[in-house]
C-alpha atoms as a PDB file:
ATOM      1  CA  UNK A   1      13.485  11.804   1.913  1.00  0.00           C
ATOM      2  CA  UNK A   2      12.824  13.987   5.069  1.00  0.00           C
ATOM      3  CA  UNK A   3       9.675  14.006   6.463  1.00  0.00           C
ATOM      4  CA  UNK A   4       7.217  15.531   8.946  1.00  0.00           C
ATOM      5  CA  UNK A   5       6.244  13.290  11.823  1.00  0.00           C
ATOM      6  CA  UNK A   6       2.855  13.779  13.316  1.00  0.00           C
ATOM      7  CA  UNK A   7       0.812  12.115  16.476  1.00  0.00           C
ATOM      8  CA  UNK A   8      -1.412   9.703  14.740  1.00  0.00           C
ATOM      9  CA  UNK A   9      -1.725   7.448  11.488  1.00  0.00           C
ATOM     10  CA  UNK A  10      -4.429   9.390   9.390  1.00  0.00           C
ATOM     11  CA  UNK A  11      -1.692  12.232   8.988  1.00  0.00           C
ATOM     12  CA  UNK A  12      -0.128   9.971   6.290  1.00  0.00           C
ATOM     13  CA  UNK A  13      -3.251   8.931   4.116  1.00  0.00           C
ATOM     14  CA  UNK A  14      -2.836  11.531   1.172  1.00  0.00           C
ATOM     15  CA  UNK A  15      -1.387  13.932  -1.314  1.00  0.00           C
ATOM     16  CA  UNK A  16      -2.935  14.783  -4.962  1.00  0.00           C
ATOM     17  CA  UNK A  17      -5.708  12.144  -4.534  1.00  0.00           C
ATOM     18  CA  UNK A  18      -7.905  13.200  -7.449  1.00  0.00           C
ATOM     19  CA  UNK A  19      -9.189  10.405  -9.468  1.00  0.00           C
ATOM     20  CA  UNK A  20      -7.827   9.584 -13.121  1.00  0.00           C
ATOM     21  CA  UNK A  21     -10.639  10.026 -15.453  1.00  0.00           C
ATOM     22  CA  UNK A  22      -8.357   9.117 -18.684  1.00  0.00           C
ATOM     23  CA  UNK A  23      -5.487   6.815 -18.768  1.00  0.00           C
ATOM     24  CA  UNK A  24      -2.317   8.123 -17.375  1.00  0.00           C
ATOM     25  CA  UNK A  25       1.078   8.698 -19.304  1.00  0.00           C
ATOM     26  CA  UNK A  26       3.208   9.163 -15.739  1.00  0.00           C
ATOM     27  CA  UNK A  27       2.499   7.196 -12.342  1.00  0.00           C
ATOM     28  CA  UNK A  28       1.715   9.603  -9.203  1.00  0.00           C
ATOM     29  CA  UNK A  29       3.534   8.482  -6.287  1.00  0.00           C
ATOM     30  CA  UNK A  30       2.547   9.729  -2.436  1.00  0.00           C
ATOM     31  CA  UNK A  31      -0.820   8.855  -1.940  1.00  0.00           C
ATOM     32  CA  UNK A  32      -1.420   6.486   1.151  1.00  0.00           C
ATOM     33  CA  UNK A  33       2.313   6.536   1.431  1.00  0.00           C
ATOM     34  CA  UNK A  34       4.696   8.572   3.683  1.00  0.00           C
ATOM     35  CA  UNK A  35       5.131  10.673   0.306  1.00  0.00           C
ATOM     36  CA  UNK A  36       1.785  12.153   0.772  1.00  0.00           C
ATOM     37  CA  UNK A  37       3.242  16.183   1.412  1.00  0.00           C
ATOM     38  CA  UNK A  38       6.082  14.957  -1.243  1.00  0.00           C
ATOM     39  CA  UNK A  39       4.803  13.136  -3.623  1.00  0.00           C
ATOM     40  CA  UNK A  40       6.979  12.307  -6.823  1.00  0.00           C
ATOM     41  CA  UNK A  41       5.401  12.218 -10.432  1.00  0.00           C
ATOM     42  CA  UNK A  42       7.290   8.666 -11.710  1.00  0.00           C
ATOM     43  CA  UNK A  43       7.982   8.727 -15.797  1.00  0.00           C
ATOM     44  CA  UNK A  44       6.112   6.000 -17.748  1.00  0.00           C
ATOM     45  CA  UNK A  45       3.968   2.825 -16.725  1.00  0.00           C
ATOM     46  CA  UNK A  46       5.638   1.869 -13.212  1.00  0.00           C
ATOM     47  CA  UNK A  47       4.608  -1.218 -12.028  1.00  0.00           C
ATOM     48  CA  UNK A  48       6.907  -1.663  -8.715  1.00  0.00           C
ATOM     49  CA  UNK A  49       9.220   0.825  -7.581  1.00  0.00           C
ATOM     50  CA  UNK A  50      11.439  -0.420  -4.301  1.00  0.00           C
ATOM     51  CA  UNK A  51      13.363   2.415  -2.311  1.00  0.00           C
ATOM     52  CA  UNK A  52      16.305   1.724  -0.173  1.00  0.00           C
ATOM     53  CA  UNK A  53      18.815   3.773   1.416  1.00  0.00           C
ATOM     54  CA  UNK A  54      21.908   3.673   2.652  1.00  0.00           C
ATOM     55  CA  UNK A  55      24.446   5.723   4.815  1.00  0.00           C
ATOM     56  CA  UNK A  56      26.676   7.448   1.756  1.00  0.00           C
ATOM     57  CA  UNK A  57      30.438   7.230   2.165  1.00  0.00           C
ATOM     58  CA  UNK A  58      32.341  10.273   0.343  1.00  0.00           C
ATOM     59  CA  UNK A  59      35.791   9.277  -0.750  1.00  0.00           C
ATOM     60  CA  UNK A  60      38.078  11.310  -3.391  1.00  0.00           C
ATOM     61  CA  UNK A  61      35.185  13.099  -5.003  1.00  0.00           C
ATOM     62  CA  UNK A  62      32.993   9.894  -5.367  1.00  0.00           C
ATOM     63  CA  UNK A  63      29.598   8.620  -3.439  1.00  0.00           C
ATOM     64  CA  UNK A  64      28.667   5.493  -2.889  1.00  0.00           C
ATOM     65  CA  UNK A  65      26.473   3.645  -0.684  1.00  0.00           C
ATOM     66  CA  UNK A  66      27.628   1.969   2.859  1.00  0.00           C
ATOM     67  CA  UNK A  67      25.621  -0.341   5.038  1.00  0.00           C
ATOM     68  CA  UNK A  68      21.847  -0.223   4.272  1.00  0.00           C
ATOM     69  CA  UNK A  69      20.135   1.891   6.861  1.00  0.00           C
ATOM     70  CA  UNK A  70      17.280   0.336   9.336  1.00  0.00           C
ATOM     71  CA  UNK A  71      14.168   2.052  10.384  1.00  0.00           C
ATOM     72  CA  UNK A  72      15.091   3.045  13.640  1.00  0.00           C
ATOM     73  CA  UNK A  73      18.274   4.792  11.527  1.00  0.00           C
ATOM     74  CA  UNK A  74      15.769   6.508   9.286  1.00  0.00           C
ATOM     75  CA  UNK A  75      13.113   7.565  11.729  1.00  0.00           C
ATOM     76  CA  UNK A  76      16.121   9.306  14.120  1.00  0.00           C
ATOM     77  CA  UNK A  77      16.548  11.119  11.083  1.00  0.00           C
ATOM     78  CA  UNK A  78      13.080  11.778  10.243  1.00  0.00           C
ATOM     79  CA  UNK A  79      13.271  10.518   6.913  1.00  0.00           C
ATOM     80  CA  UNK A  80      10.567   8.532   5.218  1.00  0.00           C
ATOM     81  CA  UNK A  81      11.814   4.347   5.008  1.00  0.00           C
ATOM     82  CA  UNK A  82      12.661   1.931   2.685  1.00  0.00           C
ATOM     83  CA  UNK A  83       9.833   0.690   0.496  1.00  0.00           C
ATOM     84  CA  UNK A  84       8.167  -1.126  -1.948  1.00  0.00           C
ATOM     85  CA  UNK A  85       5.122   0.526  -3.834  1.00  0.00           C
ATOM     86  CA  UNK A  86       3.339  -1.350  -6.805  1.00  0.00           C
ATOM     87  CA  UNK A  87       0.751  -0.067  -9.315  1.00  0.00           C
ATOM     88  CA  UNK A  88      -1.848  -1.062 -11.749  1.00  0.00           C
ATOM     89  CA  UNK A  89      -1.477  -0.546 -15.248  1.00  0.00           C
ATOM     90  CA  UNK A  90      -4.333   2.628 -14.694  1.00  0.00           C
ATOM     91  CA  UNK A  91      -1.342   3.986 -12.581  1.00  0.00           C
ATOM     92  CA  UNK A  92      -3.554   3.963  -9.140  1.00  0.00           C
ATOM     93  CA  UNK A  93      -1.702   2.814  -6.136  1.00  0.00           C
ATOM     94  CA  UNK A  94      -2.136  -0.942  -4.906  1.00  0.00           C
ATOM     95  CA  UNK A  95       0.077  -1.525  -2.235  1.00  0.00           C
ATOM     96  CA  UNK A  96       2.930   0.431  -0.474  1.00  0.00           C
ATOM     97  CA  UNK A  97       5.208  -1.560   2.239  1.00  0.00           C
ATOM     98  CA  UNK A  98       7.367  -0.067   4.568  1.00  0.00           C
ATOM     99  CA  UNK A  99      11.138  -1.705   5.391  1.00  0.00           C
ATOM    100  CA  UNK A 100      12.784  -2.306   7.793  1.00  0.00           C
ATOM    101  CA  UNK A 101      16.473  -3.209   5.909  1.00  0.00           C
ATOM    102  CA  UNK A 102      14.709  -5.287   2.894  1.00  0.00           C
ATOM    103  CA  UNK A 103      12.632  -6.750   5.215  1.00  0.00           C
ATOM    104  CA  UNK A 104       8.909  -6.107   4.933  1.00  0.00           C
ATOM    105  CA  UNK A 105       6.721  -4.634   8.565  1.00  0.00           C
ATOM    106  CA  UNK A 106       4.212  -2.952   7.644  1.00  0.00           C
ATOM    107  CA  UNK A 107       1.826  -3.113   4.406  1.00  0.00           C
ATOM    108  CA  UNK A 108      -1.051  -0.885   3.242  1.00  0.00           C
ATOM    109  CA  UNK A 109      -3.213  -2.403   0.279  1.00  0.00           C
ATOM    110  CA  UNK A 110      -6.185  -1.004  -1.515  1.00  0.00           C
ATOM    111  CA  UNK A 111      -9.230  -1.897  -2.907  1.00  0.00           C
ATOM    112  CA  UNK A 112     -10.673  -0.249  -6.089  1.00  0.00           C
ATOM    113  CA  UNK A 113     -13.835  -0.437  -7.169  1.00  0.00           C
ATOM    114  CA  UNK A 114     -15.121   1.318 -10.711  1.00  0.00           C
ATOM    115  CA  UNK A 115     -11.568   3.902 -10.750  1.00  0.00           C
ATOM    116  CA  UNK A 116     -11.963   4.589  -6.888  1.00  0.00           C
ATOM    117  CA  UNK A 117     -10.342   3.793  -3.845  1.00  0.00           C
ATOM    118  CA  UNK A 118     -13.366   1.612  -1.794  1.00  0.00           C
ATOM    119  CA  UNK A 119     -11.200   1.099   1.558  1.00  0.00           C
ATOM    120  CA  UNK A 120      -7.223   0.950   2.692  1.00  0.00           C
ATOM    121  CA  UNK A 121      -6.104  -2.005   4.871  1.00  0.00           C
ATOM    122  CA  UNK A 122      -3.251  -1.230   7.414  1.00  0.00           C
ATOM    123  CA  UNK A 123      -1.437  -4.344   8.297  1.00  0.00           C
ATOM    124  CA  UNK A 124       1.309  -5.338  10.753  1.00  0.00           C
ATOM    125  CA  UNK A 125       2.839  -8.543   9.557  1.00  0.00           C
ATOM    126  CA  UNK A 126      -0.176 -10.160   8.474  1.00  0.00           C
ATOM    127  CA  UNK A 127      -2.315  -8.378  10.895  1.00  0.00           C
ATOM    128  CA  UNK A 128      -5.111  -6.010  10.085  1.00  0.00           C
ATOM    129  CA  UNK A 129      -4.517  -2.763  12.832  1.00  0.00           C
ATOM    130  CA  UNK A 130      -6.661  -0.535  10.830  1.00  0.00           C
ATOM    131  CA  UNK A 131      -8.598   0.440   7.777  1.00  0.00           C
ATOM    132  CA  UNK A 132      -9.685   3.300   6.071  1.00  0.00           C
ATOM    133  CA  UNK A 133     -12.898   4.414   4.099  1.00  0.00           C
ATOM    134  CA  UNK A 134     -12.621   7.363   1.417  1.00  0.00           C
ATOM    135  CA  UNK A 135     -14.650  10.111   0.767  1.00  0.00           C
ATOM    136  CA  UNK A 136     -15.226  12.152  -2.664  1.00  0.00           C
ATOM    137  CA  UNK A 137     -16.724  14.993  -3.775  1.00  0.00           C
ATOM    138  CA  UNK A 138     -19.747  15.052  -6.878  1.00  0.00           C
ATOM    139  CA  UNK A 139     -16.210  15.540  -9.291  1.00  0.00           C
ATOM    140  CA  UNK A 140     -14.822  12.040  -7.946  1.00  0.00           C
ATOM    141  CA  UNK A 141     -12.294  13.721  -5.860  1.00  0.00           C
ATOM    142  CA  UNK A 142     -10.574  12.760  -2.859  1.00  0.00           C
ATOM    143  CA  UNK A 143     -12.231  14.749   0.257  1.00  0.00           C
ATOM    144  CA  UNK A 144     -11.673  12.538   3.128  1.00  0.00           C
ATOM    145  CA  UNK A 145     -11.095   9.750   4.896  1.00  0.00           C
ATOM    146  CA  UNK A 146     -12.746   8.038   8.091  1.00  0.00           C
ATOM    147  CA  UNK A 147     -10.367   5.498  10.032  1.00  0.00           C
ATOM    148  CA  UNK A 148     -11.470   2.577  11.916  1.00  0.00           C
ATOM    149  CA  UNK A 149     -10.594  -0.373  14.056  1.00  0.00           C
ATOM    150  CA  UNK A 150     -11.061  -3.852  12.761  1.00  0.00           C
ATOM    151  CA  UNK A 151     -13.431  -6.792  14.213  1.00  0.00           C
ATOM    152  CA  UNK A 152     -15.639  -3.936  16.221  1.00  0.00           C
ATOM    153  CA  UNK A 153     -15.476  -1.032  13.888  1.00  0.00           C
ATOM    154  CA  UNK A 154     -15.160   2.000  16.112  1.00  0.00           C
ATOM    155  CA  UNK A 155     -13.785   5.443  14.511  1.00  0.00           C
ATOM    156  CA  UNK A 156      -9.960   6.011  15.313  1.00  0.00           C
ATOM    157  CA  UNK A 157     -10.312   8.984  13.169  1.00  0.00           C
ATOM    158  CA  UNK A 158     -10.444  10.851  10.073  1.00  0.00           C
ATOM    159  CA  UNK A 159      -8.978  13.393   7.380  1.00  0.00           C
ATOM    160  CA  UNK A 160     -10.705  16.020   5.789  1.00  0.00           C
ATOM    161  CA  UNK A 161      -9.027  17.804   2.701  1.00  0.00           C
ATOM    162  CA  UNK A 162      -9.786  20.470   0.341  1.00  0.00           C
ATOM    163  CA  UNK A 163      -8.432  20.797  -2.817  1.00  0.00           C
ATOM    164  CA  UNK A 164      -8.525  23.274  -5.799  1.00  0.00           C
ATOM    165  CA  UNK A 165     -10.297  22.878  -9.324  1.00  0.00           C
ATOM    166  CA  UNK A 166      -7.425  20.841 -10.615  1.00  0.00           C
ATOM    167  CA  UNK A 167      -7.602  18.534  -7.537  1.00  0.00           C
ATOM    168  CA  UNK A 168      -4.578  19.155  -5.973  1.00  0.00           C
ATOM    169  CA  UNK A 169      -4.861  19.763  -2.156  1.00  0.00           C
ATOM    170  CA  UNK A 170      -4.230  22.632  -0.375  1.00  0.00           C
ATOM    171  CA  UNK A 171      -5.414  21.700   2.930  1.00  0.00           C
ATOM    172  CA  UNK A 172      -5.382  18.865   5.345  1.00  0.00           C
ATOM    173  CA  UNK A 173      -7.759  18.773   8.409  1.00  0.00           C
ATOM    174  CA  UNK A 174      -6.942  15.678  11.267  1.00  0.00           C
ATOM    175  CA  UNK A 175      -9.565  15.095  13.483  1.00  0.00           C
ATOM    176  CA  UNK A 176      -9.378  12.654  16.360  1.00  0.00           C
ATOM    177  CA  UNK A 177     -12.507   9.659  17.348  1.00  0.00           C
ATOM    178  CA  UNK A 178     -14.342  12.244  19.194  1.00  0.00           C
ATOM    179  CA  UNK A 179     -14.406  14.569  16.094  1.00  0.00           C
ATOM    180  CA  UNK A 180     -12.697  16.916  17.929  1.00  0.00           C
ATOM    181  CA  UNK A 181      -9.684  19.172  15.691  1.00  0.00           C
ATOM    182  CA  UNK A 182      -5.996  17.473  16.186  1.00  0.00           C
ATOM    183  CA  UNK A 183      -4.450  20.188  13.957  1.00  0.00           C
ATOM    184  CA  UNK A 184      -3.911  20.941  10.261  1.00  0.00           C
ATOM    185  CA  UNK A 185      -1.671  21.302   7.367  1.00  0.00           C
ATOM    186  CA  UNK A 186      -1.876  24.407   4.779  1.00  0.00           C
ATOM    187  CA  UNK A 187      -0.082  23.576   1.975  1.00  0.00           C
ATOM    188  CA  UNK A 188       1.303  25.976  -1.441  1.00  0.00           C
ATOM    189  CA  UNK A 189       1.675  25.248  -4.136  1.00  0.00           C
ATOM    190  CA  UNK A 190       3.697  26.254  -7.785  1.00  0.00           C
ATOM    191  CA  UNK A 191       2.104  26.302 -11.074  1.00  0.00           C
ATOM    192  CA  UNK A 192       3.104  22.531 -11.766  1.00  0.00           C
ATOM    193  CA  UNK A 193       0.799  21.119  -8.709  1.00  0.00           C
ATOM    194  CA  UNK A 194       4.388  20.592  -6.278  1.00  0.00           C
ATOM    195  CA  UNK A 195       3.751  21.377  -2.852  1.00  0.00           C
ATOM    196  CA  UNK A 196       6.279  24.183  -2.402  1.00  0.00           C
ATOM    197  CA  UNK A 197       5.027  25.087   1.329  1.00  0.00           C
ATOM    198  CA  UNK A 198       3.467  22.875   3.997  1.00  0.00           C
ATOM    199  CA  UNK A 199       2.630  24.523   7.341  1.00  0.00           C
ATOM    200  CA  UNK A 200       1.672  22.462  10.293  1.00  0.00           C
ATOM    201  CA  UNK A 201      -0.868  23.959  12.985  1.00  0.00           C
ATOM    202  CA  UNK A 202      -1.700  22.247  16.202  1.00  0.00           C
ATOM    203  CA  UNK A 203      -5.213  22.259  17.274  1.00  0.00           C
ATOM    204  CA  UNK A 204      -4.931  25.452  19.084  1.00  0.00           C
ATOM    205  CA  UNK A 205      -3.860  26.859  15.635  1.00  0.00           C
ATOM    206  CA  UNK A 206      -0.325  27.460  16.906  1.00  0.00           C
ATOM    207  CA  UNK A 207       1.877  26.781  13.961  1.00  0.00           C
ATOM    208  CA  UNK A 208       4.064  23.936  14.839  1.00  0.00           C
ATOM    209  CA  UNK A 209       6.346  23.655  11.848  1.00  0.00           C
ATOM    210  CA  UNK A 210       6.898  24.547   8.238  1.00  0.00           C
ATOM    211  CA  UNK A 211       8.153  22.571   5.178  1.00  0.00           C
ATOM    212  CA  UNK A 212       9.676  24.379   2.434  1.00  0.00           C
ATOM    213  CA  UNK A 213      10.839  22.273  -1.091  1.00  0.00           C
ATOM    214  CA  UNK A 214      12.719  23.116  -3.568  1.00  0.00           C
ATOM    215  CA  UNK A 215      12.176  21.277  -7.535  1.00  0.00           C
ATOM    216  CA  UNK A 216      14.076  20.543 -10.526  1.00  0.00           C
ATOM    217  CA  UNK A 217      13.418  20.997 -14.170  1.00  0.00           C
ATOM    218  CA  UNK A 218      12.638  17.335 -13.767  1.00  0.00           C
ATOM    219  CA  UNK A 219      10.706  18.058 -11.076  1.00  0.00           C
ATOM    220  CA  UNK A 220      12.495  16.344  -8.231  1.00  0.00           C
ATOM    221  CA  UNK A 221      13.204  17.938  -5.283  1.00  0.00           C
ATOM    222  CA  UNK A 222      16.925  19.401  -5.022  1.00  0.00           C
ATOM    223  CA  UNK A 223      16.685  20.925  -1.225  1.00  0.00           C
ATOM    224  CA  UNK A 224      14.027  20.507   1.816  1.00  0.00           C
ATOM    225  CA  UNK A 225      14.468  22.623   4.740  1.00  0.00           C
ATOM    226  CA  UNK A 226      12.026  22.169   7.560  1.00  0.00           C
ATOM    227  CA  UNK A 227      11.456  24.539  10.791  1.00  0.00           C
ATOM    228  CA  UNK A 228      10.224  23.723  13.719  1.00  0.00           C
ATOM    229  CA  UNK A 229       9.386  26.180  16.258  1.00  0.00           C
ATOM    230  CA  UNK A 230       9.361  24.894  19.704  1.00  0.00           C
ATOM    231  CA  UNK A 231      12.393  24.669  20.366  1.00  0.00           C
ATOM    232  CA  UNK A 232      13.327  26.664  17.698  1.00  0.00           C
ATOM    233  CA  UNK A 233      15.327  24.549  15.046  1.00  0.00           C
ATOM    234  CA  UNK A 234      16.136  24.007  11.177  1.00  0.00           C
ATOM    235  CA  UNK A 235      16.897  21.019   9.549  1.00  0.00           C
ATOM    236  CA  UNK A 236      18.282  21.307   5.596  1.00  0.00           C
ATOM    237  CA  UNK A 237      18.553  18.300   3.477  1.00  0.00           C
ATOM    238  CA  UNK A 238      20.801  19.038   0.221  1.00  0.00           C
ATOM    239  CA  UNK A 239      19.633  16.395  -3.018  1.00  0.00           C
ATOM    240  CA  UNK A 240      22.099  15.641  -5.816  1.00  0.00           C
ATOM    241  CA  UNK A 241      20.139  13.478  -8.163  1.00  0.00           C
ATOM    242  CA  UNK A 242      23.299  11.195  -9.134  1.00  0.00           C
ATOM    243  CA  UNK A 243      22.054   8.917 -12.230  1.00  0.00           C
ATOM    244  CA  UNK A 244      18.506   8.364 -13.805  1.00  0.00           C
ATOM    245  CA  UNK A 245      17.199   5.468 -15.566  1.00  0.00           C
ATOM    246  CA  UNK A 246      16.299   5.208 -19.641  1.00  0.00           C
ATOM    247  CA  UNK A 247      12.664   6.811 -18.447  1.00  0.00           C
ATOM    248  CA  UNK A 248      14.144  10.033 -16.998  1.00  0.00           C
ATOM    249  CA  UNK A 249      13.730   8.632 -13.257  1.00  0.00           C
ATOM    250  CA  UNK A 250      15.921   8.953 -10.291  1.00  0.00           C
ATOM    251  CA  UNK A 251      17.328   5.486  -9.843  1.00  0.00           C
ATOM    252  CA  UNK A 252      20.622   7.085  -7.773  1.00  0.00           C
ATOM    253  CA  UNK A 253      20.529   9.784  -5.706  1.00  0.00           C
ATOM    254  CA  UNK A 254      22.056  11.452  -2.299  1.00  0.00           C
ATOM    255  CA  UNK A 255      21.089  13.341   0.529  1.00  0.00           C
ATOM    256  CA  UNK A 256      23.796  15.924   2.729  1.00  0.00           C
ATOM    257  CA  UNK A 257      21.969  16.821   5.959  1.00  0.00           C
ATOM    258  CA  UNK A 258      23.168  19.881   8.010  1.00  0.00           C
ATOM    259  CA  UNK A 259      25.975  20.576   5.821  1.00  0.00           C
ATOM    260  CA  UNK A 260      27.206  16.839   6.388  1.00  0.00           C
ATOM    261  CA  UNK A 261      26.104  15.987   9.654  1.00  0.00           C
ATOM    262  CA  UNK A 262      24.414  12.838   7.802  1.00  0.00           C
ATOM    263  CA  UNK A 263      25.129  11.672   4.521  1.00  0.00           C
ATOM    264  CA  UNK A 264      21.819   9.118   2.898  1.00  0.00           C
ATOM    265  CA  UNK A 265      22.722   7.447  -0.798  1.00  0.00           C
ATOM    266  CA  UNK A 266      19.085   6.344  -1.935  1.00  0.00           C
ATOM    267  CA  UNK A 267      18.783   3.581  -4.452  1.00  0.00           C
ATOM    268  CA  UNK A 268      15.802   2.661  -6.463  1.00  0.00           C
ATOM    269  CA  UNK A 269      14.807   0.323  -8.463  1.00  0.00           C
ATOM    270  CA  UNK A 270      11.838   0.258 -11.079  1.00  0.00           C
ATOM    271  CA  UNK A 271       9.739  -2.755 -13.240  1.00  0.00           C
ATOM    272  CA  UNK A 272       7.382  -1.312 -15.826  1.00  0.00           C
ATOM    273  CA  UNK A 273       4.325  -2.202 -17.479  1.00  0.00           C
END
């Protein structure tokens, strides 16, 4: 899935981070993931979900996957990794790893404490590089997030975000260790919650880049363009959603970039509760 990429880590902590009040029926994937501005609502009681792609070959009307892509493929591309994401059986968000292949580099884990995120471990290998501490509002939502180094503690930086009664945000806020503004994401939204429009402002409040998605009736997204405006470019990624599972979720699916300049087949593969 295309992405946005941004100077620092706090710019991937969140999307929808309200907190679940009553058990859920569907399994909201994108917080503390690189789905945070495109986060998917899974079908049923996930448990794992593993993401992998692959460069798609085209031959007599068929697609099918080629070699599995690395992470230096996918970030030339700027398109989120492969990954692993797990869940407990409330539906919250436990761990998300990023790939490189099938291998895991990178893990993010989370502690929860009375239905609330308490703290988010980064971790390289088996290395700690960071950690986060949320912030909520008087409602229980999400609000913010202050990052910090481990063993001495000092602030890397934080996140604020503002959402709207239903919890779903419509603004993201990155601040650097001195507290001073790195820039800022307004987001729109349609009457489901999706994140339609994300615009990205530097800290001069220059606006750097916008996001536009487009959803199925399934809600999945069918077409992202993103523009950038210095240098002035546009990159379009088409989706055909190519097979779905006995839950109604995308289990086969590809990507044409540019009108073919790339071709992505994306393969997932789900255990539920």
């Amino acid at each position: 899935m295309k992405k946005i990429s941004f100077i620092w880590i706090l710019t991937t902590l969140f999307a929808f981070g309200c907190i679940q009040k009553k058990p859920v029926e569907k399994t909201l994937f994108g917080m503390w993931t690189d789905y945070y501005l495109i986060p998917n609502t899974l079908k049923g009681k996930v448990k794992e979900m593993k993401e992998l792609n692959y460069w798609a070959i085209e031959s007599e009307g068929k697609i099918t996957k080629g070699e599995l892509m690395s992470i230096k493929d996918l970030d030339s591309l700027g398109s989120t990794p492969n990954l692993i994401v797990y869940f407990d059986d409330k539906g919250m968000l436990t761990r998300y790893d990023r790939l490189d292949k099938d291998v895991v580099t990178q893990s993010r884990t989370g502690t929860i404490e009375n239905g609330k995120y308490k703290r988010w471990d980064y971790k390289l290998k088996d290395s700690i590089t960071s950690y986060y501490i949320p912030e909520y509002d008087n409602l229980g939502f999400l609000v913010g997030a202050n990052g910090y180094r481990p063993l001495v503690d000092t602030l890397i930086g934080k996140l604020v975000a503002v959402h709207d009664s239903k919890g779903n945000f419509t603004r993201f806020e990155y601040f650097n260790y001195k507290n001073q503004k790195t820039g800022y994401h307004v987001c729109s939204l349609d009457e489901k919650g999706n994140i339609v429009e994300a615009k990205y402002y530097n800290k001069a409040d220059s606006l750097g880049s916008t996001m536009i998605n487009t959803y199925d009736e399934n809600g999945d997204i069918i077409k992202q363009q993103t523009v950038i405006e210095k240098p002035k470019s546009t990159s379009t990624w088409d989706f055909k959603n190519l097979k779905l599972d006995d839950h109604g979720n995308l289990v086969e699916y590809y990507a044409n970039i540019d009108n073919g300049k790339y071709k992505i087949f994306v393969e997932r593969s789900f255990v539920y509760y």
